[in-house]
Protein backbone atom coordinates (compact mmCIF):
# COMPACT_ATOMS: atom_id res chain seq x y z
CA UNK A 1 287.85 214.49 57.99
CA UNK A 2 287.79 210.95 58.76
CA UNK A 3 291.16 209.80 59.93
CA UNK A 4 293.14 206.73 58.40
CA UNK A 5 294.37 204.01 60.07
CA UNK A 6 297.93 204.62 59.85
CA UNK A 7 297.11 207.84 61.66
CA UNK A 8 295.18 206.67 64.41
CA UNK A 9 297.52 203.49 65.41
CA UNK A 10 299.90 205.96 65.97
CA UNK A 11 298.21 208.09 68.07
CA UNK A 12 297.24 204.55 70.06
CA UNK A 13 300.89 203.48 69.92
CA UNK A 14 301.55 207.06 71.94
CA UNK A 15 299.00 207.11 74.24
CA UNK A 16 298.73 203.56 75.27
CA UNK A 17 301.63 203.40 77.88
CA UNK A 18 299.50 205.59 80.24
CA UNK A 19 296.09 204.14 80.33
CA UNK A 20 295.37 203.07 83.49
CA UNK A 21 293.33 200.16 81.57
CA UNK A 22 296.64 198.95 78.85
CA UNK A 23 297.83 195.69 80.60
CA UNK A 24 300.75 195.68 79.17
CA UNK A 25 302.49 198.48 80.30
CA UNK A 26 306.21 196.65 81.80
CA UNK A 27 306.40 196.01 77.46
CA UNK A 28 307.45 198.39 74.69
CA UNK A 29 305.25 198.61 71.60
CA UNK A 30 306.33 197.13 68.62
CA UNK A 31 303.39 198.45 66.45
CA UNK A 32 299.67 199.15 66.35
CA UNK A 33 297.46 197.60 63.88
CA UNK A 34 293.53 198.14 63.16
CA UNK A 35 291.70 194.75 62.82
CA UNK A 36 288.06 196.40 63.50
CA UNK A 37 286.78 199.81 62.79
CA UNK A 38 283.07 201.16 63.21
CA UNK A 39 281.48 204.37 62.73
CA UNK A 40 278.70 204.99 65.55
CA UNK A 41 276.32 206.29 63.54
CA UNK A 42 276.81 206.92 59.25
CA UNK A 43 278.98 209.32 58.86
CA UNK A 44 280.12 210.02 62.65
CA UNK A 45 283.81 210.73 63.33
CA UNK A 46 283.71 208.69 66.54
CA UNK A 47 284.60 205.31 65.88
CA UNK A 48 284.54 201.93 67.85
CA UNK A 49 288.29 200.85 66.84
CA UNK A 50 289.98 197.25 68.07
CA UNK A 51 293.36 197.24 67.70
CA UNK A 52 295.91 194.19 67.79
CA UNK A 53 298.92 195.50 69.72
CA UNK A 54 301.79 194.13 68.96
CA UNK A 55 304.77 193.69 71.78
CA UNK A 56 308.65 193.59 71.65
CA UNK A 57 309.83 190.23 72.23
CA UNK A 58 306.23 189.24 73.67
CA UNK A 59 303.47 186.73 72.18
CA UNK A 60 300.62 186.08 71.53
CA UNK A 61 299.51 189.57 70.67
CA UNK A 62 297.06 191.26 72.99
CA UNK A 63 293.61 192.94 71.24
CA UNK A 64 291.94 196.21 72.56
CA UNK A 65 289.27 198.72 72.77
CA UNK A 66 289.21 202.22 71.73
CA UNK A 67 286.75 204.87 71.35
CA UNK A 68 288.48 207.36 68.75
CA UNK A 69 286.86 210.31 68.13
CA UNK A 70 288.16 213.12 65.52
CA UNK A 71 290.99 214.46 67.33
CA UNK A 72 292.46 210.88 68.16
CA UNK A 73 291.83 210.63 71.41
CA UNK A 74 289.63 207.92 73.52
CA UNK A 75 285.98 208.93 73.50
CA UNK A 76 284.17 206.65 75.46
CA UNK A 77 282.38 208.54 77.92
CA UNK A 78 281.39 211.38 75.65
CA UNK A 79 277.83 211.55 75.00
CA UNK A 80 277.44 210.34 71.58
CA UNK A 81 279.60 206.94 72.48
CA UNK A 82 277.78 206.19 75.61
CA UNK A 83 274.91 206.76 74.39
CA UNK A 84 275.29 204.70 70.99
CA UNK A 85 276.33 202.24 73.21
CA UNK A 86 273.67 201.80 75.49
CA UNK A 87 271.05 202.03 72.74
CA UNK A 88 272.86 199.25 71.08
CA UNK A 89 272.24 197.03 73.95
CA UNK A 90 268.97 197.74 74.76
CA UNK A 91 267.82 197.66 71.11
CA UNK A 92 269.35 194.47 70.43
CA UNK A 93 270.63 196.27 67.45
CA UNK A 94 273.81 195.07 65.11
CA UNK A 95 276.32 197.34 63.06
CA UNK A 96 278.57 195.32 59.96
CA UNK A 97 282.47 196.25 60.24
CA UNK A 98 285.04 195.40 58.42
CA UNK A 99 285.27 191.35 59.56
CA UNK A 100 282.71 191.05 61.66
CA UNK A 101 279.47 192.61 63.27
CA UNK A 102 279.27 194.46 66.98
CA UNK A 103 276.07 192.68 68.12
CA UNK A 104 273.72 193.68 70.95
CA UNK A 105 271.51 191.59 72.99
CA UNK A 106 268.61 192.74 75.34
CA UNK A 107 268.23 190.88 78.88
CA UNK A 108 264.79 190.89 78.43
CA UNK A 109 264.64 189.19 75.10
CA UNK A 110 260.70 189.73 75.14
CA UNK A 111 260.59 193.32 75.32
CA UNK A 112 259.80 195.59 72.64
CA UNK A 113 262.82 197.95 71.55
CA UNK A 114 262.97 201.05 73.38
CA UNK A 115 262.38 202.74 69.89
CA UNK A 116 263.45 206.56 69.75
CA UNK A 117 266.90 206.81 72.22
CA UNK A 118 267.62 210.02 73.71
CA UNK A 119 269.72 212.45 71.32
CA UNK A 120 273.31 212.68 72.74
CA UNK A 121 272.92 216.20 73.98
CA UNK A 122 270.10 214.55 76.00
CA UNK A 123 272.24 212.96 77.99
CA UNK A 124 275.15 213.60 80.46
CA UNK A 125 277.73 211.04 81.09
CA UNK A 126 280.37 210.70 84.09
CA UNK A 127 283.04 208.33 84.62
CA UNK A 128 283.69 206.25 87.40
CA UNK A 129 286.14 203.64 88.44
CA UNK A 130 289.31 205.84 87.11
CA UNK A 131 291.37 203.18 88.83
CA UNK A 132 290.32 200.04 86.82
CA UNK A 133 291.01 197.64 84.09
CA UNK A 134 288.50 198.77 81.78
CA UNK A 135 286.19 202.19 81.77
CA UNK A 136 283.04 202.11 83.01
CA UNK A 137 280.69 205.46 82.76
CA UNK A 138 277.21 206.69 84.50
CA UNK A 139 274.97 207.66 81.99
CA UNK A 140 271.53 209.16 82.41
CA UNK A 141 268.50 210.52 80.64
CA UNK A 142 265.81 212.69 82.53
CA UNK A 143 264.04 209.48 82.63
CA UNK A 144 266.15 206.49 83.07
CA UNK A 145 270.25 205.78 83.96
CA UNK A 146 272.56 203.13 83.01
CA UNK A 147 276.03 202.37 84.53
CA UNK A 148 278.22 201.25 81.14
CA UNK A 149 281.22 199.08 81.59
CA UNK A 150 283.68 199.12 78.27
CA UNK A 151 285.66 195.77 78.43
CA UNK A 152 289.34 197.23 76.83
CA UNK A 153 291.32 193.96 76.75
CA UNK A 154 289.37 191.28 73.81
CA UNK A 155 289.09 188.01 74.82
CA UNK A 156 287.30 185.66 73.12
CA UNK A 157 284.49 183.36 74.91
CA UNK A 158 282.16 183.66 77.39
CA UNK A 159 282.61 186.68 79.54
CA UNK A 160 281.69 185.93 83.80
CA UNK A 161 280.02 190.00 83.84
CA UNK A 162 277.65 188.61 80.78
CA UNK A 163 276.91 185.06 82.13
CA UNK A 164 276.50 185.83 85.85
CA UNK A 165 274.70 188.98 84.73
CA UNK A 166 272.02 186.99 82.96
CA UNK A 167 272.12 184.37 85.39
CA UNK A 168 271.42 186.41 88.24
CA UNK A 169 268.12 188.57 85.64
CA UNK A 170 266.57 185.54 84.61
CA UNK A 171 268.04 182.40 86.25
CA UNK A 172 268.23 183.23 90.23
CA UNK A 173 266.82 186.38 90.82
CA UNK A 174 268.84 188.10 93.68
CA UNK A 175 268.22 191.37 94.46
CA UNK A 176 271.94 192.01 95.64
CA UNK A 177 273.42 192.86 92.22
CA UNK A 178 272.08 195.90 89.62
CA UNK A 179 270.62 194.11 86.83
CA UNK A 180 271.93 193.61 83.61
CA UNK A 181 270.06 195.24 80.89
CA UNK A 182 272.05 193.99 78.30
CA UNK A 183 275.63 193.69 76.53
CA UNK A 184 277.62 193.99 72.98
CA UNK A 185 279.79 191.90 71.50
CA UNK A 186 282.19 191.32 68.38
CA UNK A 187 281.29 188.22 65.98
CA UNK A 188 283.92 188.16 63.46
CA UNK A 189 282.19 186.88 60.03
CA UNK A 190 284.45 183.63 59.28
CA UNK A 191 284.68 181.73 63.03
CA UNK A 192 282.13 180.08 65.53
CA UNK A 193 279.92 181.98 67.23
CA UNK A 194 280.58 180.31 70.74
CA UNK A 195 284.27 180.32 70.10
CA UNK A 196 285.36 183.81 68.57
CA UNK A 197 282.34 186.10 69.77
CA UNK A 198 284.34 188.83 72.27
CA UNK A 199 282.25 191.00 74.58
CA UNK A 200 282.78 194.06 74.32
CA UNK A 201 280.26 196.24 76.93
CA UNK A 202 278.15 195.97 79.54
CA UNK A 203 274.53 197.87 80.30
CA UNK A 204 273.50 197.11 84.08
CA UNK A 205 270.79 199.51 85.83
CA UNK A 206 271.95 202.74 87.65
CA UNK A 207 271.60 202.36 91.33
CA UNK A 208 271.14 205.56 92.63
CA UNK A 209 272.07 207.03 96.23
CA UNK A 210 274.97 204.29 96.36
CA UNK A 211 278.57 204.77 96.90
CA UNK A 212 281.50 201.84 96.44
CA UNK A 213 282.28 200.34 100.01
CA UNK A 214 285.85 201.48 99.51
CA UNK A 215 285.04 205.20 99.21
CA UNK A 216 282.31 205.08 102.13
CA UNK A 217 284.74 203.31 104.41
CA UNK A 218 288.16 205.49 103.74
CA UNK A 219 285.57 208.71 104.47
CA UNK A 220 284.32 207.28 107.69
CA UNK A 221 288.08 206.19 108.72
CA UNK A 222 289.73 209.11 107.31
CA UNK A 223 287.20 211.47 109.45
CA UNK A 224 288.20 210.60 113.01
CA UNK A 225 289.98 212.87 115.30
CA UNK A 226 293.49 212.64 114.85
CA UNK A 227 294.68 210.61 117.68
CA UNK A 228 291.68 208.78 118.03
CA UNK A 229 291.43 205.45 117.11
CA UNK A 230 289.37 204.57 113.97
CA UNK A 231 287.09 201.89 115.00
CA UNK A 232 286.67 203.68 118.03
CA UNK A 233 282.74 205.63 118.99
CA UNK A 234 280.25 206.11 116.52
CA UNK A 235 282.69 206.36 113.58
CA UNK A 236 284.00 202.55 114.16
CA UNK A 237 280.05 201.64 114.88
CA UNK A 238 278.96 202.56 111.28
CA UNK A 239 282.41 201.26 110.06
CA UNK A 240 281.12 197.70 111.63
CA UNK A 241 277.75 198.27 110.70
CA UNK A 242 278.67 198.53 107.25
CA UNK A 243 281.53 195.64 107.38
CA UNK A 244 279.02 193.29 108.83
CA UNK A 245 276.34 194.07 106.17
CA UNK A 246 278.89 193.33 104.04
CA UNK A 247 279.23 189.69 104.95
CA UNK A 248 275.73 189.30 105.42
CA UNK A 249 275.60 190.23 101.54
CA UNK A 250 278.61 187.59 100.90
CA UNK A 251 276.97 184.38 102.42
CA UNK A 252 273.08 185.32 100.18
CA UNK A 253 275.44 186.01 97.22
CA UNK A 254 276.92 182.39 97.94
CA UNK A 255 273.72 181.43 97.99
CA UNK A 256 272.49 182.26 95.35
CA UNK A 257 275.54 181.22 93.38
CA UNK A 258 274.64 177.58 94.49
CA UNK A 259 270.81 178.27 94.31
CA UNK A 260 270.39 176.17 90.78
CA UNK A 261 271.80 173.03 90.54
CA UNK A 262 269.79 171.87 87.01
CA UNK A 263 272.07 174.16 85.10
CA UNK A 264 275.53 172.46 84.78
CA UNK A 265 277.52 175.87 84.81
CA UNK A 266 276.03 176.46 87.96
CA UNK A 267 275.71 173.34 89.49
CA UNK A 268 277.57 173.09 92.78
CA UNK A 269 280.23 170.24 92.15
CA UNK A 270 281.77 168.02 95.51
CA UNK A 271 285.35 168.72 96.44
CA UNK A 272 287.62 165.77 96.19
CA UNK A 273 291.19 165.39 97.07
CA UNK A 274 291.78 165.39 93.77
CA UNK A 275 290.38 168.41 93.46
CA UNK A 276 291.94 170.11 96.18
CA UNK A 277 295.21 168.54 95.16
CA UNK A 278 295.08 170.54 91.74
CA UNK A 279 293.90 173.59 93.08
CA UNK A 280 297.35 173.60 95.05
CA UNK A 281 299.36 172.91 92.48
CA UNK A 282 297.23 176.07 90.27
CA UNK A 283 298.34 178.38 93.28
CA UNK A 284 302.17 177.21 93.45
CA UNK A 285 302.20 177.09 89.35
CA UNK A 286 301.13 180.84 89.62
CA UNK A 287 302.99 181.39 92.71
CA UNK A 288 306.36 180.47 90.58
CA UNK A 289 304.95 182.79 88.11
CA UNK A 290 305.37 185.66 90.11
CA UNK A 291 308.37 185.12 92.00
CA UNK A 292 310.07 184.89 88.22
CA UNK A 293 308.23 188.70 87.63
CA UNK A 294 310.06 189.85 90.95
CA UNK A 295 313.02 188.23 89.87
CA UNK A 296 313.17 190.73 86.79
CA UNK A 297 311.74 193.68 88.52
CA UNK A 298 313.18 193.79 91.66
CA UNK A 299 315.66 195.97 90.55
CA UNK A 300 313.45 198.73 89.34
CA UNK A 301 312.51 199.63 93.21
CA UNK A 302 313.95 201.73 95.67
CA UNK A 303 316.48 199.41 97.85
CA UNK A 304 314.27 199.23 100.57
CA UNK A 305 311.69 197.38 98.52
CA UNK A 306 314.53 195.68 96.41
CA UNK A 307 315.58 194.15 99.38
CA UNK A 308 312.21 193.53 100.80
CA UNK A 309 311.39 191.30 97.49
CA UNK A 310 314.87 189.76 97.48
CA UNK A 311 314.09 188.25 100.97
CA UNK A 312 310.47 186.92 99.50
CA UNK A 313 312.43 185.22 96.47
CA UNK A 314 314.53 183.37 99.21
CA UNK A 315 311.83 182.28 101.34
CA UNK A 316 309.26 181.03 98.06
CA UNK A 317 310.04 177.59 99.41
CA UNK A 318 308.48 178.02 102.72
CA UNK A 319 305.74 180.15 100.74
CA UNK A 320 305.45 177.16 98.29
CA UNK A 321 304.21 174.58 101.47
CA UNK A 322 301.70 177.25 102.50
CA UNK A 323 299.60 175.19 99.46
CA UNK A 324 300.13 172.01 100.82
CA UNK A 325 297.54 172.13 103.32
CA UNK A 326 294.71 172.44 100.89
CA UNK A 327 295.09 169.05 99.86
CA UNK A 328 295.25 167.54 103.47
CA UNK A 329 292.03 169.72 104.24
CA UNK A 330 289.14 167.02 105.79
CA UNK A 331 285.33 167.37 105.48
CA UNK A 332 283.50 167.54 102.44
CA UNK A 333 282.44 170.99 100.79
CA UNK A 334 281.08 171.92 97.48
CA UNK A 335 283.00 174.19 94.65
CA UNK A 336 281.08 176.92 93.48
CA UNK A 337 280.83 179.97 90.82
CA UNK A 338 281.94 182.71 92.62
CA UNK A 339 282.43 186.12 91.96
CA UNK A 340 286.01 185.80 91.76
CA UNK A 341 287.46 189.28 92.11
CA UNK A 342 285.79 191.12 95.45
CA UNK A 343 286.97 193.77 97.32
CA UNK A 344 285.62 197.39 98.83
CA UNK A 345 285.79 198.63 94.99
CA UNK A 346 282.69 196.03 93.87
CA UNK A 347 280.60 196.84 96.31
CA UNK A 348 277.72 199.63 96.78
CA UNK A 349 275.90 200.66 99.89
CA UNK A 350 273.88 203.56 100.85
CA UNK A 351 275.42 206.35 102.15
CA UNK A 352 275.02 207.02 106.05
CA UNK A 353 272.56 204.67 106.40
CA UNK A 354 273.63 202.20 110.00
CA UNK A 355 270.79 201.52 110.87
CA UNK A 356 268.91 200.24 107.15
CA UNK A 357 272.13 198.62 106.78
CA UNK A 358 271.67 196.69 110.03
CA UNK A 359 268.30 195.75 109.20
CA UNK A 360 268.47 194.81 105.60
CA UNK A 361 271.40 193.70 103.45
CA UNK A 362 269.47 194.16 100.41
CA UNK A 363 270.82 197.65 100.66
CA UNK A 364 274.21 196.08 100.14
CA UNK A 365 274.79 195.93 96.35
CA UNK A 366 277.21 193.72 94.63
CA UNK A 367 278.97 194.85 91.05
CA UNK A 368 281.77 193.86 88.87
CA UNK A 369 281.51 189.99 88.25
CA UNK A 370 284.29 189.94 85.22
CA UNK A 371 286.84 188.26 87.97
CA UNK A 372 290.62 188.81 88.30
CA UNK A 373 291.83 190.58 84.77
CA UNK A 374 295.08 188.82 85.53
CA UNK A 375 293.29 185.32 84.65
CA UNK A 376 291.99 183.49 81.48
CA UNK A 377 288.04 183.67 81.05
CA UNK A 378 288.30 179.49 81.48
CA UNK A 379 289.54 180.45 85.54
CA UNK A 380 287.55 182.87 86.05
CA UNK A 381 284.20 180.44 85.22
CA UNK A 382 285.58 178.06 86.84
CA UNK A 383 284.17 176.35 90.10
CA UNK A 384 286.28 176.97 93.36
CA UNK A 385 285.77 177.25 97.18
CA UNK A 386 283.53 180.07 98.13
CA UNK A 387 286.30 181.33 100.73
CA UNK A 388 288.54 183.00 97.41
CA UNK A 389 285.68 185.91 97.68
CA UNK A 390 286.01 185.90 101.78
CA UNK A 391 289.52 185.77 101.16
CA UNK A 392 289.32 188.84 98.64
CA UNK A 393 287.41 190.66 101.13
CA UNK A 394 289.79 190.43 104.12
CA UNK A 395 292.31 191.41 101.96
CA UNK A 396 290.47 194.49 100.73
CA UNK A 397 290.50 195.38 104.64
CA UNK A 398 293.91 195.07 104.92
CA UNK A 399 294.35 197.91 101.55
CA UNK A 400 291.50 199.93 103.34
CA UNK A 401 293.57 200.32 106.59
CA UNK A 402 296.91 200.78 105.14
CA UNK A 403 295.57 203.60 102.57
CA UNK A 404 293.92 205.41 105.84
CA UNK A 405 297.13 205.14 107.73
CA UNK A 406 298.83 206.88 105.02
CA UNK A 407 296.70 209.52 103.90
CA UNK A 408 296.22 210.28 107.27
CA UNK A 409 299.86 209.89 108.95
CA UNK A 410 298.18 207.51 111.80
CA UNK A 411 300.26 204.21 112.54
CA UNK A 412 298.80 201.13 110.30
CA UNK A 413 297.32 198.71 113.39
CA UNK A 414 297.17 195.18 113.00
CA UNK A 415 294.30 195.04 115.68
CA UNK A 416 292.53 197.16 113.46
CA UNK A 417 292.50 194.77 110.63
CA UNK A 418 291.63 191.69 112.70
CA UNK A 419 288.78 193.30 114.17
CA UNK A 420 287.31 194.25 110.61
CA UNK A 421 287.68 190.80 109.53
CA UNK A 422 285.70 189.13 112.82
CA UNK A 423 283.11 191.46 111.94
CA UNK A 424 282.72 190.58 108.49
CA UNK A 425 283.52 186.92 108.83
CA UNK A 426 280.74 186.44 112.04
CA UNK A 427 278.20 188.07 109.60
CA UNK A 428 279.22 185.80 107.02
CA UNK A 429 279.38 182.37 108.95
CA UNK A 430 275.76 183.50 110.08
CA UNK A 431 274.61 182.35 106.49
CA UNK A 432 276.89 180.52 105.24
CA UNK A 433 277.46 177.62 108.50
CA UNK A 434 275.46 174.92 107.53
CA UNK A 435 275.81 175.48 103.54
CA UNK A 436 277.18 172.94 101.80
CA UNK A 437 279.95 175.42 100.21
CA UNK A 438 281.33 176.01 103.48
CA UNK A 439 283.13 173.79 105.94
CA UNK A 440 281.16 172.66 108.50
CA UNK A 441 284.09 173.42 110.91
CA UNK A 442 285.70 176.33 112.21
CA UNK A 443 289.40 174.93 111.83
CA UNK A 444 288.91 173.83 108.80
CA UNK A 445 287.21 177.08 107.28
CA UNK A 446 290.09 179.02 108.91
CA UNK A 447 292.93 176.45 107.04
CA UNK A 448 290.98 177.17 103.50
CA UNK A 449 290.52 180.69 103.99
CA UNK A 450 294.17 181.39 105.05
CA UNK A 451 295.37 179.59 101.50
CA UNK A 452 293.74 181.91 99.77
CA UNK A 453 294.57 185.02 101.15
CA UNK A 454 298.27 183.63 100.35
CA UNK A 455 297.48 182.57 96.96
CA UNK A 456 295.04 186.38 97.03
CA UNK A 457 298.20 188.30 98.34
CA UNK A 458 300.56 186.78 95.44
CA UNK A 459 298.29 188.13 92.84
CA UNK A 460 297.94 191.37 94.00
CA UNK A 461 302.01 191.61 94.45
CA UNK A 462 302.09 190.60 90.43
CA UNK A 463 299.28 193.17 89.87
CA UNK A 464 300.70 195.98 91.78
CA UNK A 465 303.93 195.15 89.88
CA UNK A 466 302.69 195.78 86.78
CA UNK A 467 300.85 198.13 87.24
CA UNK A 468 300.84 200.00 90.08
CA UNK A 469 304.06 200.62 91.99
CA UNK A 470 303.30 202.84 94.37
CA UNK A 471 300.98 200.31 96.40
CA UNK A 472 303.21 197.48 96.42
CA UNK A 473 303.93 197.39 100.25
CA UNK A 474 300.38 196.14 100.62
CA UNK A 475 300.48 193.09 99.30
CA UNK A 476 304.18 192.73 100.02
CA UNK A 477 303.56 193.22 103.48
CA UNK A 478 300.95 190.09 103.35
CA UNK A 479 303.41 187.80 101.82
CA UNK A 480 306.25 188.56 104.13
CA UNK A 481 303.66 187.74 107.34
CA UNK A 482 302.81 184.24 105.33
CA UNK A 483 306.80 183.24 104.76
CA UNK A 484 306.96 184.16 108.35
């Protein structure tokens, strides 16, 4: 029996609050109400469901994703969904719902469709990324694989993971990135395409014999004696192997950011002092953002982190001046697309491989280019200074060492964390000095990249606030060095 709707926005209203992917989790829900529904296949009790939720004493009202399948509950990565999914996409296939049509579109326009899709017992699907904004699934044939990424929060316009993913297929071919096979979207029936379309998936190739930098580096780290320093011996020399591969990566995916300068979402743009002036005042304008979400949750914590926060409210003025020195910055660079959201978790390499690492960072693969889920679709396509993905790297390094010092009762070392960022930042000045996205000076690249650690460190305080407690000293810890 096919359920209603009344039925399944209550099961949604129940079971939102503790998906890791519902952004809204600090707010009690109001109500749950279907806009979309849309059987798989005729007939099939799995349905593709998005569903405005509505929020007490919050506006506008957020939209999401759900995969319902018979009993209620999320069914993304069973085999039927994943499947339908994927076929969708690469079939360039559309579905009517109720006000509007899920769309699919094919990288490779040219191709013929792949015609008869594997049956869903044909396939096996796994999850990945539990820890994530959205869900994103492995699924494979005998023949063929396909990583799927299920976008839960709507938002209408052009998404960065369908843009850059095209750009970097058919635009500026880079072999650092899976490629995008295709995507799906939502085009409701009564608004402009450009304007209301909402993607709703992602289809990139498998890459097989890959792991995320994040898991590869906490099992080297986490595998040392106890006692023994973690960078130390051959541990800490595929630890740097890997970190400096890593920047190697960051400068050619710079580069090929900035490779096309004929397309005008693309094109790298001069920095001005105008520019530079109202990228400051973006970073204090969020900045104040935060401090007023401390304000209200401070509370909430254990006094030791109540207090901690408290002492970060007082000192937002000094915090506040940390962004005047991006204005006063000298020596001309170019703003660039970027990928806008990089860490350990959006990167692949091949397992236990130093020395293919060390000889080709094509083994280095880089995933994930939706951007910070915390920021409109208009920021995250927006031009900026190539050292907010350095930035988001050294921070990751900072997370990596902290998580290893807990899980593993050794003493957190700053010395640690410094040495992981020379590494990665000598790889990446080795392509990127000279470029006309970084500064041509080492003072100057150190000013820039130190404001956006800051301005990296505040968003991850608001993110961890909202979502996930437990790691809040991380970021905390960051801020408190920068109010000094």
């Amino acid at each position: 029996m096919i359920l209603d709707d009344a039925t399944i926005a209550s099961r949604l209203a129940r079971s939102l609050p503790t998906a890791r992917w519902f952004a809204d989790k600090a707010a009690s829900i109001a109500s749950v109400i279907l806009h979309e529904r849309v059987a798989i296949t005729a007939g099939s009790p799995v349905e593709l469901v998005l569903a405005d939720v509505h929020l007490v004493d919050l506006a506008p009202v957020p939209r999401y994703v759900a995969v319902i399948g018979l009993d209620g509950l999320d069914a993304a990565a069973t085999p039927a969904a994943a499947g339908w999914l994927v076929e969708m996409a690469l079939n360039g296939s559309s579905l009517a719902g109720r006000h509007g049509n899920i769309v699919g579109h094919s990288v490779d326009r040219r191709a013929a469709r792949v015609g008869h899709f594997p049956p869903a017992d044909a396939l096996t699907v796994m999850p990945i990324g539990g820890d994530a904004s959205n869900t994103s699934f492995v699924v494979r044939s005998r023949s063929a694989g396909w990583i799927v990424k299920l976008f839960r929060r709507c938002r209408d316009g052009i998404q960065p993971e369908v843009e850059l993913g095209d750009f970097f297929a058919a635009a500026s071919p880079w072999p650092g990135t899976p490629r995008l096979c295709g995507w799906l979207e939502y085009v409701p029936a009564d608004g402009p395409l450009a304007a209301a379309s909402t993607a709703l998936a992602t289809v990139h190739e498998f890459a097989a014999g890959y792991t995320t930098g994040w898991d590869q580096l906490v099992g080297l780290l986490s595998s040392s004696p106890s006692g023994v320093e973690p960078l130390a011996g051959a541990t800490g020399n595929e630890v740097l192997a890997i970190v400096a591969a890593l920047g190697r990566a960051t400068g050619q995916m710079h580069q090929a950011l900035a490779a096309r300068p004929d397309l005008p979402d693309f094109a790298p743009e001069s920095t001005t002092p105008a520019g530079r002036q109202a990228t400051a005042m973006g970073m204090a304008a969020h900045a104040e953002q935060v401090f007023t979400l401390i304000e209200s949750r401070r509370t909430q914590f254990a006094p030791a982190i109540a207090s901690r926060l408290a002492a970060v409210l007082a000192a937002r003025s000094r915090l506040m001046s940390r962004f005047d020195s991006l204005p006063r910055i000298v020596g001309a660079t170019s703003d660039i697309r970027v990928h806008g959201d990089y860490h350990l978790g959006q990167v692949l390499v091949v397992a236990h491989d130093t020395e293919q690492l060390a000889a080709d960072h094509s083994r280095v693969l880089v995933i994930d280019f939706e951007g910070e889920p915390g920021r409109s679709l208009a920021e995250r396509r927006s031009k900026t200074a190539a050292a907010k993905d350095v930035a988001g790297m050294c921070r990751s390094f900072d997370y990596l060492l902290r998580h290893v010092a807990k899980s593993t009762c050794r003493p957190y070392a700053a010395a640690d964390l410094e040495h992981l960022e020379t590494c990665y930042l000598d790889a990446y000045r080795a392509v990127a000095v000279g470029q006309p996205w970084w500064p041509a000076h080492r003072a100057t690249a150190d000013t820039l990249l130190a404001v956006f650690k800051l301005d990296k460190a505040i968003y991850e305080l608001a993110y961890e606030l909202n979502n996930r407690p437990d790691w809040i000293d991380v970021p905390l810890a960051a801020v408190e060095e920068a109010a000094g």
